[in-house]
N, C-alpha and C. Protein backbone atom coordinates (compact mmCIF):
# COMPACT_ATOMS: atom_id res chain seq x y z
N UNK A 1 0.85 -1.18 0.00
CA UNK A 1 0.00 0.00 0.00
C UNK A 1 0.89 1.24 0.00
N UNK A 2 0.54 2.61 -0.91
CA UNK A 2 1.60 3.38 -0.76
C UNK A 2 1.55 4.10 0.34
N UNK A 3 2.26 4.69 0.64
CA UNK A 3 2.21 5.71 1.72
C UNK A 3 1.58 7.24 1.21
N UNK A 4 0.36 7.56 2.55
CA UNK A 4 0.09 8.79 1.76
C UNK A 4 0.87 10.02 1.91
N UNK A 5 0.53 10.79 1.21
CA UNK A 5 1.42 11.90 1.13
C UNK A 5 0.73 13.48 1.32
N UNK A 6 1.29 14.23 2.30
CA UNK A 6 0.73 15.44 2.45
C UNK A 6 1.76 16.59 1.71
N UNK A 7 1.16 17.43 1.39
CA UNK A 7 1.91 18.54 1.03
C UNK A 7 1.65 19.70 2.21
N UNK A 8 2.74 20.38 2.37
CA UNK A 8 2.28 22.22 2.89
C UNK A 8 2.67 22.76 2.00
N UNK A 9 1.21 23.86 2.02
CA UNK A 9 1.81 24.73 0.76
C UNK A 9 1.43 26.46 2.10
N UNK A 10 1.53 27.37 1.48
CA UNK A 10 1.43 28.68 2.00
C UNK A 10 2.14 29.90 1.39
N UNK A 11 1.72 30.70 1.55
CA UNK A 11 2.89 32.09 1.17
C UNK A 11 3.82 32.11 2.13
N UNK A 12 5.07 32.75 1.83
CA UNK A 12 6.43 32.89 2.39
C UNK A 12 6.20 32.81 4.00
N UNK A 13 7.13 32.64 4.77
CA UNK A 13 7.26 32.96 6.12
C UNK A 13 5.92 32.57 7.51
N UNK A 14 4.95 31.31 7.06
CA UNK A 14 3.49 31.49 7.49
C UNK A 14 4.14 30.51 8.46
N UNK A 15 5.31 29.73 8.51
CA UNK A 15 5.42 27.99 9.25
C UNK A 15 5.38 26.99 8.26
N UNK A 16 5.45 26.93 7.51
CA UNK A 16 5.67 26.04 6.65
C UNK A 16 6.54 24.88 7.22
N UNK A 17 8.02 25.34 6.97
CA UNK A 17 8.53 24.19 7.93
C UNK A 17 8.68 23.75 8.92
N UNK A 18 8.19 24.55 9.76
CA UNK A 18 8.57 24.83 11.02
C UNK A 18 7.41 23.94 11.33
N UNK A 19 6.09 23.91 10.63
CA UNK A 19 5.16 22.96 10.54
C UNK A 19 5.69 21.14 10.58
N UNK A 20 6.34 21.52 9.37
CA UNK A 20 6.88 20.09 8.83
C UNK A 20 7.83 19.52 10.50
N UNK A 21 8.50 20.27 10.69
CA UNK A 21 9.37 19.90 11.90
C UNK A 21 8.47 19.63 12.76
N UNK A 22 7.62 20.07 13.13
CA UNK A 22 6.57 19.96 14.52
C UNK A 22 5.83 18.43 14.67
N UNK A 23 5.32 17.96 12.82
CA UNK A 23 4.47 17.34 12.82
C UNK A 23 5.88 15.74 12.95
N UNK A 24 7.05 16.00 12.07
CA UNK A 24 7.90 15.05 12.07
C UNK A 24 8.44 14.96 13.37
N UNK A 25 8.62 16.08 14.56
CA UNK A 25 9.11 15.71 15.68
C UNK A 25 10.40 15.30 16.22
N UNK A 26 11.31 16.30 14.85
CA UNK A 26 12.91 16.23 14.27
C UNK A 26 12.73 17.44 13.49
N UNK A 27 14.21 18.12 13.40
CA UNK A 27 14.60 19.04 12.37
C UNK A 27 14.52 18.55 11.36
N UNK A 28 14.03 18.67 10.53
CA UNK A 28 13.83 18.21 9.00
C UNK A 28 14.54 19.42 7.79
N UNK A 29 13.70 20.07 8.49
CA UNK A 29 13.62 21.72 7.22
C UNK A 29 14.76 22.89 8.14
N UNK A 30 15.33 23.53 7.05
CA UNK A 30 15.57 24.78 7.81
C UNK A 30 14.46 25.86 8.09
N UNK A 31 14.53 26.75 9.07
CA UNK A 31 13.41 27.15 9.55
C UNK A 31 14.45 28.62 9.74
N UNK A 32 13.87 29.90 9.04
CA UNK A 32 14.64 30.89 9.05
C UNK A 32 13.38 32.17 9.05
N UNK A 33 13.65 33.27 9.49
CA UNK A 33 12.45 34.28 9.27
C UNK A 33 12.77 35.13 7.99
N UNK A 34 14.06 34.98 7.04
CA UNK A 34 14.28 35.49 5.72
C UNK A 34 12.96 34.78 5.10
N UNK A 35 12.18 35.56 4.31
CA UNK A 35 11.43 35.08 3.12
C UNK A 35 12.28 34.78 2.08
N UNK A 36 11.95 33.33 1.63
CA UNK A 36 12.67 32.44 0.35
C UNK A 36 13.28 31.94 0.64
N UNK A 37 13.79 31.04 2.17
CA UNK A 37 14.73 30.37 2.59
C UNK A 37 14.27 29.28 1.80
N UNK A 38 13.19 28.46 1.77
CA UNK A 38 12.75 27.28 1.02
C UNK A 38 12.67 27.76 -0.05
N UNK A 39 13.36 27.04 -1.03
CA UNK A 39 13.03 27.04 -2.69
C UNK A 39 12.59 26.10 -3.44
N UNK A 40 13.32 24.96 -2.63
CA UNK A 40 12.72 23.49 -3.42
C UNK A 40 11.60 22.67 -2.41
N UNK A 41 11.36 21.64 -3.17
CA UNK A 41 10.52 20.86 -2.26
C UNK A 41 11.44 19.95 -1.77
N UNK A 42 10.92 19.62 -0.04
CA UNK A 42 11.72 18.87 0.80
C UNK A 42 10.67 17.84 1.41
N UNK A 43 10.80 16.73 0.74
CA UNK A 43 9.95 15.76 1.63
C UNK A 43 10.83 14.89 2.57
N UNK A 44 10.08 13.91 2.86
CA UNK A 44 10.37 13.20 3.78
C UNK A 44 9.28 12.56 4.55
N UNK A 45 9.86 10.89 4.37
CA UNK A 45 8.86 9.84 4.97
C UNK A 45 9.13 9.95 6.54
N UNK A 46 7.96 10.38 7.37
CA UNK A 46 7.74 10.12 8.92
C UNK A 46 7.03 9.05 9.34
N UNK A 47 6.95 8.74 10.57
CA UNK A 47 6.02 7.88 11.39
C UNK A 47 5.38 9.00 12.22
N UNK A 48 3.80 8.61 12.06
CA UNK A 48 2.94 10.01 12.45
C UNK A 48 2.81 8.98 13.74
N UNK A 49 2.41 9.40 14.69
CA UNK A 49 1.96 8.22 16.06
C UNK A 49 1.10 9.29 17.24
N UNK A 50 0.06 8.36 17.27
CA UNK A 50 -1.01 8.91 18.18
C UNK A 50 -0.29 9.89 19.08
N UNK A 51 -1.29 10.85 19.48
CA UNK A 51 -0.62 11.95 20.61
C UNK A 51 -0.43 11.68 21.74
N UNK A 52 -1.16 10.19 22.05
CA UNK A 52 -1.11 9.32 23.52
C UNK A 52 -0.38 8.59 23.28
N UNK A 53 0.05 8.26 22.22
CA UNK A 53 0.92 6.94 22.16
C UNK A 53 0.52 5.80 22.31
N UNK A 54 -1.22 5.37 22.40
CA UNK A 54 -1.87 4.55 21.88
C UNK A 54 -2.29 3.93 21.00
N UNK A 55 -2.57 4.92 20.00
CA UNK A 55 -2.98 4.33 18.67
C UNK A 55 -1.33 3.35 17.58
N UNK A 56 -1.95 3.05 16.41
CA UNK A 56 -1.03 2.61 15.83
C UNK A 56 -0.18 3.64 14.92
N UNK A 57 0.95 3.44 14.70
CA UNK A 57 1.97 4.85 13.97
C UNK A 57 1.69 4.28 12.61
N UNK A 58 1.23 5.73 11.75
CA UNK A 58 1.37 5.87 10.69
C UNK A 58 2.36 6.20 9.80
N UNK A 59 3.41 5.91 8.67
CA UNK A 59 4.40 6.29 7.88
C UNK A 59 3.50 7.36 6.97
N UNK A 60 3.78 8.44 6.49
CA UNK A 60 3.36 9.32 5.64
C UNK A 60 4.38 10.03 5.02
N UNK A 61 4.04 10.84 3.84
CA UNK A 61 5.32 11.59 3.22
C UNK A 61 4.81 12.68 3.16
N UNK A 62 5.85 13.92 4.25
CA UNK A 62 5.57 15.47 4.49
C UNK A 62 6.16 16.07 3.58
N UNK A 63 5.46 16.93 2.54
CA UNK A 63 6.38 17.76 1.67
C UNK A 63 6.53 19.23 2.10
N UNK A 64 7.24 19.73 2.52
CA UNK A 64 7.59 21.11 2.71
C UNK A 64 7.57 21.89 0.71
N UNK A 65 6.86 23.21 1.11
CA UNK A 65 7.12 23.89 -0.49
C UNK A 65 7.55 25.16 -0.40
N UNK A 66 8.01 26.14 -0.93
CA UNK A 66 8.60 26.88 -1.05
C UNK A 66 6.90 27.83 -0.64
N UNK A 67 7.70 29.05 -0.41
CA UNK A 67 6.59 30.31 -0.05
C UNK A 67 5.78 30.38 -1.74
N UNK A 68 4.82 30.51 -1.72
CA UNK A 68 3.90 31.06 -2.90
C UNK A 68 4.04 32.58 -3.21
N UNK A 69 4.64 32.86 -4.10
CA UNK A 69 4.40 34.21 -5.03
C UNK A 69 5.30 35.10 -4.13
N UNK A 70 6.38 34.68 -3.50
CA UNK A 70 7.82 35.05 -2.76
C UNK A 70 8.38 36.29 -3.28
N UNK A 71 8.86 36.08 -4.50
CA UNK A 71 9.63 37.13 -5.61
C UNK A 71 8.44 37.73 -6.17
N UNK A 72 7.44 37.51 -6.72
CA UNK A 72 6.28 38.82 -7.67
C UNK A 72 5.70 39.36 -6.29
N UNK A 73 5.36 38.81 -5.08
CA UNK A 73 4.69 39.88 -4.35
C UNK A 73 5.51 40.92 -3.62
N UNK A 74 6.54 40.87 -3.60
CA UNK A 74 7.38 41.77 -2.99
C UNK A 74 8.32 42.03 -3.65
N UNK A 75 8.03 42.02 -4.65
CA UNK A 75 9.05 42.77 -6.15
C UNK A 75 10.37 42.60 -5.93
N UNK A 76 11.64 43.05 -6.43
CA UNK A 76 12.95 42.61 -7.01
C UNK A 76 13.63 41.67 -5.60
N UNK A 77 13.92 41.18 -5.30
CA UNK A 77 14.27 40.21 -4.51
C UNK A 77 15.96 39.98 -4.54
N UNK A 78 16.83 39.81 -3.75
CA UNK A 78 18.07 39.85 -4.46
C UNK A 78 18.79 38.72 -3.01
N UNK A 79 19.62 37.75 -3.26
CA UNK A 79 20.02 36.85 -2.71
C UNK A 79 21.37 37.52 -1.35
N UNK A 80 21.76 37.04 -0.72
CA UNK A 80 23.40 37.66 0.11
C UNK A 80 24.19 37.94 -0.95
N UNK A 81 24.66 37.37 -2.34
CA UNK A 81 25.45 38.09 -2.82
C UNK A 81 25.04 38.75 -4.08
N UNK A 82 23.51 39.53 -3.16
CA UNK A 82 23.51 40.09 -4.49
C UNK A 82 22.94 39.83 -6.31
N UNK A 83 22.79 38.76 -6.05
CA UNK A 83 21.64 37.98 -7.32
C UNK A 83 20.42 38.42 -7.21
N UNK A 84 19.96 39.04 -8.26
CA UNK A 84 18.35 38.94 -8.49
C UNK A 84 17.70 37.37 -8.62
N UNK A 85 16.73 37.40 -7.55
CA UNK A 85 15.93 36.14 -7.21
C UNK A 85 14.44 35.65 -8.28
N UNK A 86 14.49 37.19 -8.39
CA UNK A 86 12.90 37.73 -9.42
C UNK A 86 12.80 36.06 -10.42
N UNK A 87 13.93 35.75 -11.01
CA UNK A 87 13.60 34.36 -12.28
C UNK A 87 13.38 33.42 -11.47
N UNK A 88 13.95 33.17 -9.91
CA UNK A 88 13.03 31.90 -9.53
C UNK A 88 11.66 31.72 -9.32
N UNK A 89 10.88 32.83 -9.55
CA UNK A 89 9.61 32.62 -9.12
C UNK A 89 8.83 31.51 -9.64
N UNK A 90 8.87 31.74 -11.07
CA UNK A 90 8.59 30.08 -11.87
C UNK A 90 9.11 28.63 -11.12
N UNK A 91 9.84 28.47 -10.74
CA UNK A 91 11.09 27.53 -10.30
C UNK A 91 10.31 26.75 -9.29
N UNK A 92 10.01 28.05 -8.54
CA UNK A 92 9.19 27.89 -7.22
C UNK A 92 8.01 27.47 -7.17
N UNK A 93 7.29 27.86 -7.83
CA UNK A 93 5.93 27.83 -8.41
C UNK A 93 5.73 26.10 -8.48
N UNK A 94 6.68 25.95 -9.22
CA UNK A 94 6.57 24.25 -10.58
C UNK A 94 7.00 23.95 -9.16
N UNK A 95 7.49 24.00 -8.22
CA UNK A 95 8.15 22.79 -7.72
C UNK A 95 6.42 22.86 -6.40
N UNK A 96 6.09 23.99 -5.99
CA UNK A 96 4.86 23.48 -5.44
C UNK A 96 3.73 23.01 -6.16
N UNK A 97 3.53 23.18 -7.52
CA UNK A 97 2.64 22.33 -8.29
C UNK A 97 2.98 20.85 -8.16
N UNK A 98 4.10 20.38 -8.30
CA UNK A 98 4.40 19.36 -8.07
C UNK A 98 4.03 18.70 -6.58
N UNK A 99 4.64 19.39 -5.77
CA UNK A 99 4.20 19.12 -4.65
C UNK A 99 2.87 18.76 -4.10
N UNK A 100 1.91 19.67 -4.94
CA UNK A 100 0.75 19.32 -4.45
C UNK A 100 -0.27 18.23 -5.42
N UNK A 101 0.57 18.47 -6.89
CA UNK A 101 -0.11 17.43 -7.79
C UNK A 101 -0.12 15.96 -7.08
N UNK A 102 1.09 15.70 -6.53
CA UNK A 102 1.49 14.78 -5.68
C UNK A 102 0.15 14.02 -4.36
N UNK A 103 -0.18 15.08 -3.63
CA UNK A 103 -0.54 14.56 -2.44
C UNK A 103 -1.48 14.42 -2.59
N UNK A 104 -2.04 13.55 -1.55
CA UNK A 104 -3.23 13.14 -1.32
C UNK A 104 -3.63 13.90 -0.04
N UNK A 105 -3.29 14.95 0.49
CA UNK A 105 -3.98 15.71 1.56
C UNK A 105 -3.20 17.32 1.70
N UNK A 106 -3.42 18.04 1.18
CA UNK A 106 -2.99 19.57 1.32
C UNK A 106 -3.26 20.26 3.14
N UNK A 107 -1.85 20.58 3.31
CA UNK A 107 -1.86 21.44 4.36
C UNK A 107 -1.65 23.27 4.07
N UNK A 108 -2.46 23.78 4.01
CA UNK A 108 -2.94 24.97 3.66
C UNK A 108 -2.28 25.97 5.11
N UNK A 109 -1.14 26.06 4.96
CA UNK A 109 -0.50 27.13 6.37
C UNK A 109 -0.71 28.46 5.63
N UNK A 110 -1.67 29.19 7.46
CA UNK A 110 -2.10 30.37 7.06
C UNK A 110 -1.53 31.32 8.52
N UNK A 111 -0.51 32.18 8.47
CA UNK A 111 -0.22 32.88 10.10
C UNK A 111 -0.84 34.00 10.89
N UNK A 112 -1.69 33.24 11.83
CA UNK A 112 -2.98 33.78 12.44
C UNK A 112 -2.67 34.90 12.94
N UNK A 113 -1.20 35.46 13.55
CA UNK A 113 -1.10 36.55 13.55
C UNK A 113 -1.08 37.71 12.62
N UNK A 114 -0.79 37.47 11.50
CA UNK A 114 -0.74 38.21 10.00
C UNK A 114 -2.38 38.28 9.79
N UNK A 115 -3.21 37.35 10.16
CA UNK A 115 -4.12 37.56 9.61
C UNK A 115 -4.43 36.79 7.87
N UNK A 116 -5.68 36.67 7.51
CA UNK A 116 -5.82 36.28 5.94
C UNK A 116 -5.31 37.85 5.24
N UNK A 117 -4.58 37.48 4.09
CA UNK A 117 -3.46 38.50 3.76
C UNK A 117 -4.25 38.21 1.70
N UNK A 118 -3.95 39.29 0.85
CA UNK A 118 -4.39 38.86 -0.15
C UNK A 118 -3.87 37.51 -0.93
N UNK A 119 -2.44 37.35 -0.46
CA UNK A 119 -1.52 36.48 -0.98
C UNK A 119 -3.10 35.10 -0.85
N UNK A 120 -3.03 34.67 0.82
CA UNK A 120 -3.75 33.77 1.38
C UNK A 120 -5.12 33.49 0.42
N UNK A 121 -5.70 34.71 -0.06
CA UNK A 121 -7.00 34.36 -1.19
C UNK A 121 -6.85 33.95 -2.17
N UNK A 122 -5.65 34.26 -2.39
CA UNK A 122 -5.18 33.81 -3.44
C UNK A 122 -5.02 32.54 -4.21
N UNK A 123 -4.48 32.49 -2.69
CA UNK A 123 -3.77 30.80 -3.11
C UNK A 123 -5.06 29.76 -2.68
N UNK A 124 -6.03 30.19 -1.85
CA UNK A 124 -7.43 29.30 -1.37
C UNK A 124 -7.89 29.51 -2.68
N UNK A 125 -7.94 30.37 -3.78
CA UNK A 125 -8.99 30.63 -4.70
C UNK A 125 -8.03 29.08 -5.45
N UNK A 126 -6.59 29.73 -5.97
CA UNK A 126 -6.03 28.44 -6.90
C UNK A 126 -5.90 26.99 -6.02
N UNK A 127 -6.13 26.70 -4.55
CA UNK A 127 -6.72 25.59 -4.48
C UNK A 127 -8.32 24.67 -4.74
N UNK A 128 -9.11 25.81 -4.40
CA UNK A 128 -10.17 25.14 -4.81
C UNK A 128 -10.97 24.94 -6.25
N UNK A 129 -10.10 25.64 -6.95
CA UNK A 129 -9.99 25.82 -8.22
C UNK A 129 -9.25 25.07 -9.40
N UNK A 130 -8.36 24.31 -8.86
CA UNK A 130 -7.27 23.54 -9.08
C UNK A 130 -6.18 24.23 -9.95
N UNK A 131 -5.35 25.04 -9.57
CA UNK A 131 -4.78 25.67 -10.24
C UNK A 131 -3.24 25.70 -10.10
N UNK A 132 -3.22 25.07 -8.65
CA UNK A 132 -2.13 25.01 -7.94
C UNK A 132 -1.65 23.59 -8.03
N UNK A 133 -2.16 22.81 -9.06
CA UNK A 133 -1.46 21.46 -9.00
C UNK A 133 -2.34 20.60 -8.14
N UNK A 134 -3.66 20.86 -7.91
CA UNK A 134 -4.34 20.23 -7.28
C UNK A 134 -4.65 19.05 -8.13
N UNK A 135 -4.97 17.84 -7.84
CA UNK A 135 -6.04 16.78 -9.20
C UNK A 135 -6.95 16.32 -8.51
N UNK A 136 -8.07 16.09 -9.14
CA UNK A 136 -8.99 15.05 -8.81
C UNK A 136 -9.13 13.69 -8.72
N UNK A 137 -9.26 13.26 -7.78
CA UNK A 137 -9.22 11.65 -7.47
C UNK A 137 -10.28 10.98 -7.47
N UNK A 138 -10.73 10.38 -8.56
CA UNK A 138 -12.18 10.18 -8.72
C UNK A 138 -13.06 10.66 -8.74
N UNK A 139 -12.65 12.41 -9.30
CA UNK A 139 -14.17 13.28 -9.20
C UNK A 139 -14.14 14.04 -7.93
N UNK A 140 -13.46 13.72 -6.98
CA UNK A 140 -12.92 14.48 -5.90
C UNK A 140 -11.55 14.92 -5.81
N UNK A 141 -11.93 16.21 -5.25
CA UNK A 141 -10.67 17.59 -5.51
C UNK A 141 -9.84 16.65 -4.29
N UNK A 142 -8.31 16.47 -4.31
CA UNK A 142 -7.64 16.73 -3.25
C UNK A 142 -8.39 17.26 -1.85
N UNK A 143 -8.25 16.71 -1.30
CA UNK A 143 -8.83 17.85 0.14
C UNK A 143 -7.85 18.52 0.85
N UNK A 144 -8.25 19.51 1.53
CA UNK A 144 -7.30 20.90 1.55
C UNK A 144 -7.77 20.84 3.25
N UNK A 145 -6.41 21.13 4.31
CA UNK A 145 -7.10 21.24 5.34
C UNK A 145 -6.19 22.95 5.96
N UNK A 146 -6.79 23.62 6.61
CA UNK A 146 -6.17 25.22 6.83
C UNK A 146 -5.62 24.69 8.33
N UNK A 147 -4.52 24.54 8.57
CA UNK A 147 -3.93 24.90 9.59
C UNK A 147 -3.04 26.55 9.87
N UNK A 148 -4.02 26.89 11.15
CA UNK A 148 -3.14 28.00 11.82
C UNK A 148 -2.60 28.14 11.79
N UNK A 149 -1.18 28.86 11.43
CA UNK A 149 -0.11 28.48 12.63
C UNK A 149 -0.18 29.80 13.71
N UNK A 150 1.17 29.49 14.25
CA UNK A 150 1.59 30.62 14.79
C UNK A 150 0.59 31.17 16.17
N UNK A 151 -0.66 30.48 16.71
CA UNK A 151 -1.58 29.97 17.52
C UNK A 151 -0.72 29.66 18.60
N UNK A 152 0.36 30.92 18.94
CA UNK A 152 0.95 30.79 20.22
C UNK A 152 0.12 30.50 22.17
N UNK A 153 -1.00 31.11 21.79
CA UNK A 153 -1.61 30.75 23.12
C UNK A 153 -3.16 30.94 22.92
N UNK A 154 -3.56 31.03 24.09
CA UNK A 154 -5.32 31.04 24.00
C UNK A 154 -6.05 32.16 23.20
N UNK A 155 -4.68 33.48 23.57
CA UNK A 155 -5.57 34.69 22.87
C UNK A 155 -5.84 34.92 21.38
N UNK A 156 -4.78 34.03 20.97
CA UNK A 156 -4.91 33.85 19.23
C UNK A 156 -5.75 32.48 18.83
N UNK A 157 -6.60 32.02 19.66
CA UNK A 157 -7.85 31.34 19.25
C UNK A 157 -9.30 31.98 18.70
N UNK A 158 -9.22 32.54 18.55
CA UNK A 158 -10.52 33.44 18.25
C UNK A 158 -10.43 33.66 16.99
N UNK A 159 -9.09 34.31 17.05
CA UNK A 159 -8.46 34.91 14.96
C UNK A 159 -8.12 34.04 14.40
N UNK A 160 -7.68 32.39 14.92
CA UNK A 160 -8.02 31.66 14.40
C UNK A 160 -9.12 31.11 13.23
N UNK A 161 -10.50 31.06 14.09
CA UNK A 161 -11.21 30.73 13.84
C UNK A 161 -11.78 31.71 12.42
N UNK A 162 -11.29 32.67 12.32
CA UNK A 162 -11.31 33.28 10.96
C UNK A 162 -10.92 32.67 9.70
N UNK A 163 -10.18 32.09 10.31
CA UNK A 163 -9.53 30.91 8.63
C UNK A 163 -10.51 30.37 8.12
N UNK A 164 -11.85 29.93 8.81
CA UNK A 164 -12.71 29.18 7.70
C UNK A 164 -13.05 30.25 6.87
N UNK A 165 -13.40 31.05 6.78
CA UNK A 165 -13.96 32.41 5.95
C UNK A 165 -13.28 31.77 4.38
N UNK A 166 -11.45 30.91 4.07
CA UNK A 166 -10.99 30.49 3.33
C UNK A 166 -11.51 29.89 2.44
N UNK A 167 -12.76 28.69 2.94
CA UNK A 167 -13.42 28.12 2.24
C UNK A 167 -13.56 26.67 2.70
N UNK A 168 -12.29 26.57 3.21
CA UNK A 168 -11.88 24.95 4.17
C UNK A 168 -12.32 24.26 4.89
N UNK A 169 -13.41 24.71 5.56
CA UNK A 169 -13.68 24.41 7.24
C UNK A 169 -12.89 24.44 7.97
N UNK A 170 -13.35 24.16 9.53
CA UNK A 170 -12.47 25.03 10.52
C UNK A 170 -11.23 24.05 10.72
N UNK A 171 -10.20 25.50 11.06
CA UNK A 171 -8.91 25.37 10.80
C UNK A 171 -8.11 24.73 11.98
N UNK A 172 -7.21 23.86 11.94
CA UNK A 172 -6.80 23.28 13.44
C UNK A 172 -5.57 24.38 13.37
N UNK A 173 -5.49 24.19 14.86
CA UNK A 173 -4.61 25.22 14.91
C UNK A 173 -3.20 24.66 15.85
N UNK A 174 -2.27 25.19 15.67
CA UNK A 174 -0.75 25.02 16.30
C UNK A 174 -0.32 26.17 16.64
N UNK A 175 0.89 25.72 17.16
CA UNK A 175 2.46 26.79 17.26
C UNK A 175 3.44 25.87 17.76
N UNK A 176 4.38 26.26 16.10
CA UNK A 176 5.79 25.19 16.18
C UNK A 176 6.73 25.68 17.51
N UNK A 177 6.15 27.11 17.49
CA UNK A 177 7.37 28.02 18.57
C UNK A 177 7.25 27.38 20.45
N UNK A 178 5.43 27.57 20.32
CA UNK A 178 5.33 26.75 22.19
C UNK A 178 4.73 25.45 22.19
N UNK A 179 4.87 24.95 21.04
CA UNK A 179 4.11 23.70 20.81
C UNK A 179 2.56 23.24 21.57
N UNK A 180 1.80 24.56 21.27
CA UNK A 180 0.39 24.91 21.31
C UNK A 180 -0.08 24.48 20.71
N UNK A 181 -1.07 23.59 21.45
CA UNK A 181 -2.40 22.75 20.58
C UNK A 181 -1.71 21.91 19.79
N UNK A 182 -0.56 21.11 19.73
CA UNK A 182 0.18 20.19 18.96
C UNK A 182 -0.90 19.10 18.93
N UNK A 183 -0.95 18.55 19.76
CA UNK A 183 -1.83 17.59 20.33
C UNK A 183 -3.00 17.41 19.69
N UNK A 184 -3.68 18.50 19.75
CA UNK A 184 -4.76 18.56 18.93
C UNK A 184 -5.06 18.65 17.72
N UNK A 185 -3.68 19.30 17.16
CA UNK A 185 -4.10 19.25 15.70
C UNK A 185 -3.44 18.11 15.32
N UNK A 186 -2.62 16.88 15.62
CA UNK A 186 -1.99 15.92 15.44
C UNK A 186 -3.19 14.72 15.01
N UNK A 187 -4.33 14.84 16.05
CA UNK A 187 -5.25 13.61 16.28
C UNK A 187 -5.95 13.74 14.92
């Protein structure tokens, strides 16, 4: 049986990997607050295992993807030495199409402190739309689930709950930083 496979996708800087690390429960990804640290896709097969440590552990494949629309939304972009970044945007793009053509379950990271941002409509419009490399699996879209992040404590539960407005239903929520609500969004 294959192993299923999730993707995260999001605009730049939302947790993305920092996601991927939380859910793998190991450094996996680099995790940096520069926008465009991720460029490629970074998977990797985990063992998912109940939050009690009861249930049976699942193997799955986490794909980390690069920020969405990194270089066009914040115009000329230029690397430490100085390289214009602006031509990877394509690069970037194809490698999260891939990513998500791929999976069988989309993780939709949205950062509850930022708020839904236009980038964020964006990219909910080219998921439910299939535009983003989504496919249909028998007539059914990929399913897309909105995780929070960044759901450092109780008081950012509320603005949470704004993420369904996305289209998703309601959004589980985390934080890779105090490992808030891990638990819950794990089950």
């Amino acid at each position: 049986m294959p192993v299923p496979r999730i993707a995260i996708v999001g605009r730049p800087n939302v947790g993305k990997s920092s996601l991927l690390n939380l859910i793998a429960r190991e450094r996996l990804a680099i995790v940096d607050p520069t926008p465009g640290v991720t460029r490629d896709r970074l998977s990797a097969v985990v063992t998912l295992q109940s939050p009690d440590g009861s249930g049976p552990e699942k193997p799955v494949e986490l794909t980390d993807t690069g920020g969405f629309g990194v270089y066009t939304a914040e115009g000329k972009r230029y690397d430490e030495i100085g390289a214009d970044l602006a031509s990877l945007t394509d690069d970037i793009e194809h490698q999260i199409a891939e990513g998500v053509g791929s999976a069988d379950l989309i993780l939709f990271a949205v950062d509850v402190q930022a708020g839904i941002t236009p980038q964020d409509l964006e990219i909910a419009r080219m998921l439910r739309e299939q535009k983003l490399g989504s496919r249909e699996r028998g007539g059914k879209l990929t399913p897309v689930r909105v995780i929070a992040t960044k759901v450092d404590g109780p008081s950012w539960e509320a603005h949470a709950y704004e993420l369904a407005g996305l289209g998703f239903g309601e959004p589980l929520m985390c934080s890779a930083k105090s490992k808030y609500m891990r638990r819950q969004m794990l089950d």
